[in-house]
N, C-alpha and C. Protein backbone atom coordinates (compact mmCIF):
# COMPACT_ATOMS: atom_id res chain seq x y z
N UNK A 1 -4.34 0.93 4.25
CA UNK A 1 -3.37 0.93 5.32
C UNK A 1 -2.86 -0.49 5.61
N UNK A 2 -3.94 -1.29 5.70
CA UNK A 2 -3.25 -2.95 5.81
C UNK A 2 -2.35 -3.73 4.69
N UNK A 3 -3.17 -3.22 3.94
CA UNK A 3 -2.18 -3.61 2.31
C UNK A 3 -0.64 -3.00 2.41
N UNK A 4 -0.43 -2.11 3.01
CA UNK A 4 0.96 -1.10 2.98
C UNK A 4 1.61 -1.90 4.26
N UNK A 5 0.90 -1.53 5.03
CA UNK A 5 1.81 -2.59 6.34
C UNK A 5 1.94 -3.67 5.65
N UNK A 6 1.18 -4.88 5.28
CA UNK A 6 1.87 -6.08 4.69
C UNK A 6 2.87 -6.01 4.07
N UNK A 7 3.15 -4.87 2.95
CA UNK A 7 3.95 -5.04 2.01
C UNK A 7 5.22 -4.66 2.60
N UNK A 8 4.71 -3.75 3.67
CA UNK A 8 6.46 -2.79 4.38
C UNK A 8 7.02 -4.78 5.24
N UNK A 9 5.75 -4.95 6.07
CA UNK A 9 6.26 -6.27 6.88
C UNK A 9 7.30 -7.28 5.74
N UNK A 10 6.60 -7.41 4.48
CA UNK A 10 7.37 -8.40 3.59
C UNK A 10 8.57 -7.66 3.38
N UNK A 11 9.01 -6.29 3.02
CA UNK A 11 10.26 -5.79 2.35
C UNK A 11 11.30 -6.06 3.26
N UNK A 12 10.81 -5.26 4.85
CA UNK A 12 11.53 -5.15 5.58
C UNK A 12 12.01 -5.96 7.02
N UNK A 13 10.83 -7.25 7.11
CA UNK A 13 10.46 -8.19 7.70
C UNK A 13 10.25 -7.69 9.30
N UNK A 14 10.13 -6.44 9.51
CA UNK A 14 9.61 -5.81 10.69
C UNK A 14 8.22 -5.30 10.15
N UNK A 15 7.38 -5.04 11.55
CA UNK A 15 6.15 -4.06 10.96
C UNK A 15 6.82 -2.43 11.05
N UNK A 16 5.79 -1.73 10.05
CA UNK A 16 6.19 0.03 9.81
C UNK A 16 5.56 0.32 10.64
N UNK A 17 6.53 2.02 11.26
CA UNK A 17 6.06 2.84 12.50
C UNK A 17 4.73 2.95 12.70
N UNK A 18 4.71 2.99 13.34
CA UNK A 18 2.85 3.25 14.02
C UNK A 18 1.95 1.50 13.97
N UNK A 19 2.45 0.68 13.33
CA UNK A 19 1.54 -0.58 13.20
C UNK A 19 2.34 -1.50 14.37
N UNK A 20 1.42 -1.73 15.53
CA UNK A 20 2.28 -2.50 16.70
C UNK A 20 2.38 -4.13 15.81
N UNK A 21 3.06 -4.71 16.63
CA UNK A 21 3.35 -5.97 16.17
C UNK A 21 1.89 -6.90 16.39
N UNK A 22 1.20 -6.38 17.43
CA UNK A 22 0.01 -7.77 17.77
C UNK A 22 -1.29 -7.04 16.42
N UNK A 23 -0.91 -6.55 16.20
CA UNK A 23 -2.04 -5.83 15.49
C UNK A 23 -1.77 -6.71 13.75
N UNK A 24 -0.76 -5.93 13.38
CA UNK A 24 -0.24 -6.50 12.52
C UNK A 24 -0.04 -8.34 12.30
N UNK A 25 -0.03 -8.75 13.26
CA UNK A 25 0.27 -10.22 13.53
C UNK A 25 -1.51 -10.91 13.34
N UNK A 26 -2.04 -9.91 13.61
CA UNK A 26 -3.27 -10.44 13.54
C UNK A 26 -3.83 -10.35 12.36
N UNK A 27 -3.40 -9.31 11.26
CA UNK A 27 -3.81 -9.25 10.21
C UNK A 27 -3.50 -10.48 9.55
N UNK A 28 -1.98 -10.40 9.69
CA UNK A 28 -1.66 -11.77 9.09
C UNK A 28 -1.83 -13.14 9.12
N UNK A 29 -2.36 -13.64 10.64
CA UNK A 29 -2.90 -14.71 10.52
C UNK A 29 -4.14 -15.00 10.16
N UNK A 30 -4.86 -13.89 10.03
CA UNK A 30 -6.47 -13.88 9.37
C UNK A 30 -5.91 -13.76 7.70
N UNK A 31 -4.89 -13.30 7.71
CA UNK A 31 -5.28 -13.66 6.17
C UNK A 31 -4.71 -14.93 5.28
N UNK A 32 -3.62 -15.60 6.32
CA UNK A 32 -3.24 -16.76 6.21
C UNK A 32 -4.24 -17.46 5.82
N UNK A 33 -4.94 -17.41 7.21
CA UNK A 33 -6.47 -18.61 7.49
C UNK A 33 -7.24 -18.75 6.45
N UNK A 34 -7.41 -17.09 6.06
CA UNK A 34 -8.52 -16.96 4.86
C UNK A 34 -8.35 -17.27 3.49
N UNK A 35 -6.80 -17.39 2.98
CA UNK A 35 -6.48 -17.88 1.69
C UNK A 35 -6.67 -19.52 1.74
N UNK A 36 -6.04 -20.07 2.96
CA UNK A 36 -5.72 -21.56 3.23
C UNK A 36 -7.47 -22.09 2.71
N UNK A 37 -8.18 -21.13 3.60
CA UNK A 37 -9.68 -21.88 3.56
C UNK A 37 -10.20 -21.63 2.55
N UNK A 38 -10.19 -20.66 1.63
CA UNK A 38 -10.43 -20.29 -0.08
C UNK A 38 -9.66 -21.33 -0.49
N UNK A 39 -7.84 -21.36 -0.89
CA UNK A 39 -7.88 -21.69 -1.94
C UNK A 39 -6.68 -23.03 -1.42
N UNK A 40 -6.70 -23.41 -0.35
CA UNK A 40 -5.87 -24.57 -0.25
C UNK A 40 -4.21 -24.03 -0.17
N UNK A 41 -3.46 -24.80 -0.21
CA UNK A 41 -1.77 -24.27 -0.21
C UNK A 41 -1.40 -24.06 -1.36
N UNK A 42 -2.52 -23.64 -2.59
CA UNK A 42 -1.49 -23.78 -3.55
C UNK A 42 -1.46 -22.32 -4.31
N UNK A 43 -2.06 -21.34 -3.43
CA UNK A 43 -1.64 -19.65 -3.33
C UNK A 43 -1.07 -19.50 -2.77
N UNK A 44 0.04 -18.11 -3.07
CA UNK A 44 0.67 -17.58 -1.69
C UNK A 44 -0.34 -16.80 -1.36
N UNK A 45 0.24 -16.86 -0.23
CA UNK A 45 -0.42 -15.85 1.14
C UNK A 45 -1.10 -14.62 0.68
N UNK A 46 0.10 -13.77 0.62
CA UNK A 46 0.42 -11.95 -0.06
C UNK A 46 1.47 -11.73 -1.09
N UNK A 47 1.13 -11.49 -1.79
CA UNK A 47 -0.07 -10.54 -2.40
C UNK A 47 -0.63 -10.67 -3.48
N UNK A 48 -0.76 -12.37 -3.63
CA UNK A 48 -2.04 -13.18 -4.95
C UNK A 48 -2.74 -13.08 -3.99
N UNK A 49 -2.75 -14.00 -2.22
CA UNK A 49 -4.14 -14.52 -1.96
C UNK A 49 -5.08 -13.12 -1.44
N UNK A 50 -4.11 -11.90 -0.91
CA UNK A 50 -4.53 -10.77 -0.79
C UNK A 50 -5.59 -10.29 -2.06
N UNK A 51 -4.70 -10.22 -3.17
CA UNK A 51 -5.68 -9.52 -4.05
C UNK A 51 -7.06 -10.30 -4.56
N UNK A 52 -6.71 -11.89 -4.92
CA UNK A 52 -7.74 -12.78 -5.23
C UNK A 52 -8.79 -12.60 -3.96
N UNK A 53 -8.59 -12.48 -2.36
CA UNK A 53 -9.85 -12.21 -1.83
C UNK A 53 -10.60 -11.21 -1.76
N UNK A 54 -9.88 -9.84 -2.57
CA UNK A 54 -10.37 -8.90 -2.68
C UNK A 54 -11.23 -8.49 -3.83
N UNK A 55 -10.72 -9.13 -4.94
CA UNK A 55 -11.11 -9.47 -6.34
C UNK A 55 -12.73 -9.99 -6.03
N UNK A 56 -12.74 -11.28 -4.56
CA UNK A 56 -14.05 -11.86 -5.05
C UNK A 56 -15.17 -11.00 -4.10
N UNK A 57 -14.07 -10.01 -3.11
CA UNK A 57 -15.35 -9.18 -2.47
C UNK A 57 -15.23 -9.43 -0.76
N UNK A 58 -14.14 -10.33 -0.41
CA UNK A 58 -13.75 -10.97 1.19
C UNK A 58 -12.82 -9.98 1.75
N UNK A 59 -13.46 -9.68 2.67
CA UNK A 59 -12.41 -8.49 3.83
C UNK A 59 -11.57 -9.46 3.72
N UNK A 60 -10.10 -9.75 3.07
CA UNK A 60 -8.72 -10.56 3.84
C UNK A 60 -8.62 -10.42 4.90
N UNK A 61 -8.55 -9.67 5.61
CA UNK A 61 -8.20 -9.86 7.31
C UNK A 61 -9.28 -10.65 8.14
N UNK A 62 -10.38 -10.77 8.10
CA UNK A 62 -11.56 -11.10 8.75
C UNK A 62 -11.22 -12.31 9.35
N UNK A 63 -11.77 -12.58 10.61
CA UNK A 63 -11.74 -13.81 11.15
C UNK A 63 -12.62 -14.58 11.20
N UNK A 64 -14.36 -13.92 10.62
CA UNK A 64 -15.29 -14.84 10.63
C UNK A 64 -14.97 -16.16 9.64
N UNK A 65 -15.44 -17.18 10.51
CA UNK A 65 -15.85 -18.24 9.46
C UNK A 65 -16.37 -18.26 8.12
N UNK A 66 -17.50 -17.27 8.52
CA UNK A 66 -18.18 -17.64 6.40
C UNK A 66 -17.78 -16.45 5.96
N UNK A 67 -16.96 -15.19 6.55
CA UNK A 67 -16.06 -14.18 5.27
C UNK A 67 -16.82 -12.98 5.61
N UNK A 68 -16.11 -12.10 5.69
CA UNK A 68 -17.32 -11.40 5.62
C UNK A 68 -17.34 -10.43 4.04
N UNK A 69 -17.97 -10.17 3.52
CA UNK A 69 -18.10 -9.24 2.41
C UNK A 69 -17.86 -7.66 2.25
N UNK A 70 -17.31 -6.97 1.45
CA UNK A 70 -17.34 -6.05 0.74
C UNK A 70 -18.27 -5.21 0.59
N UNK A 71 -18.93 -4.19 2.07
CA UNK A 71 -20.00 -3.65 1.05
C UNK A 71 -19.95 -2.67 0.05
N UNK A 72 -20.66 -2.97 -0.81
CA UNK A 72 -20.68 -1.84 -2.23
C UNK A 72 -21.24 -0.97 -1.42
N UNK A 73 -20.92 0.02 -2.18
CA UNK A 73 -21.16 1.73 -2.18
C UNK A 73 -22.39 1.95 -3.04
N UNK A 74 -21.92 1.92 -4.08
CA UNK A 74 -23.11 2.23 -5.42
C UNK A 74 -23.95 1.09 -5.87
């Protein structure tokens, strides 16, 4: 669901029905924060630094400091 709102926010530069703006706004600055503090300015934002924090296992949205993780299933 967050991945889809980002992508509708980038196409259409509004958020999609049902995702309020503070909600959405918050995704995005957690995931700002969280690429900046991974990988410096020299990723974009969405949808490299999206997938690369997902790739290594980091909720993108999270606001903790040390990340929080991915739990596995299996």
């Amino acid at each position: 669901m967050i991945r889809r709102a980002l992508n509708y926010r980038q196409a259409h530069k509004v958020w999609p029905p049902g995702v309020s703006r503070q909600a959405g706004g918050h995704w995005l600055r957690a995931l700002k924060w969280q690429v900046k503090k991974l990988f410096g300015l020299a990723m974009k934002i969405f949808p490299e630094g999206f997938k690369e924090l997902i790739k290594r296992g980091i909720v993108p949205v999270s606001r903790s400091k040390r990340g929080v993780m991915i739990p596995q299933v299996c």
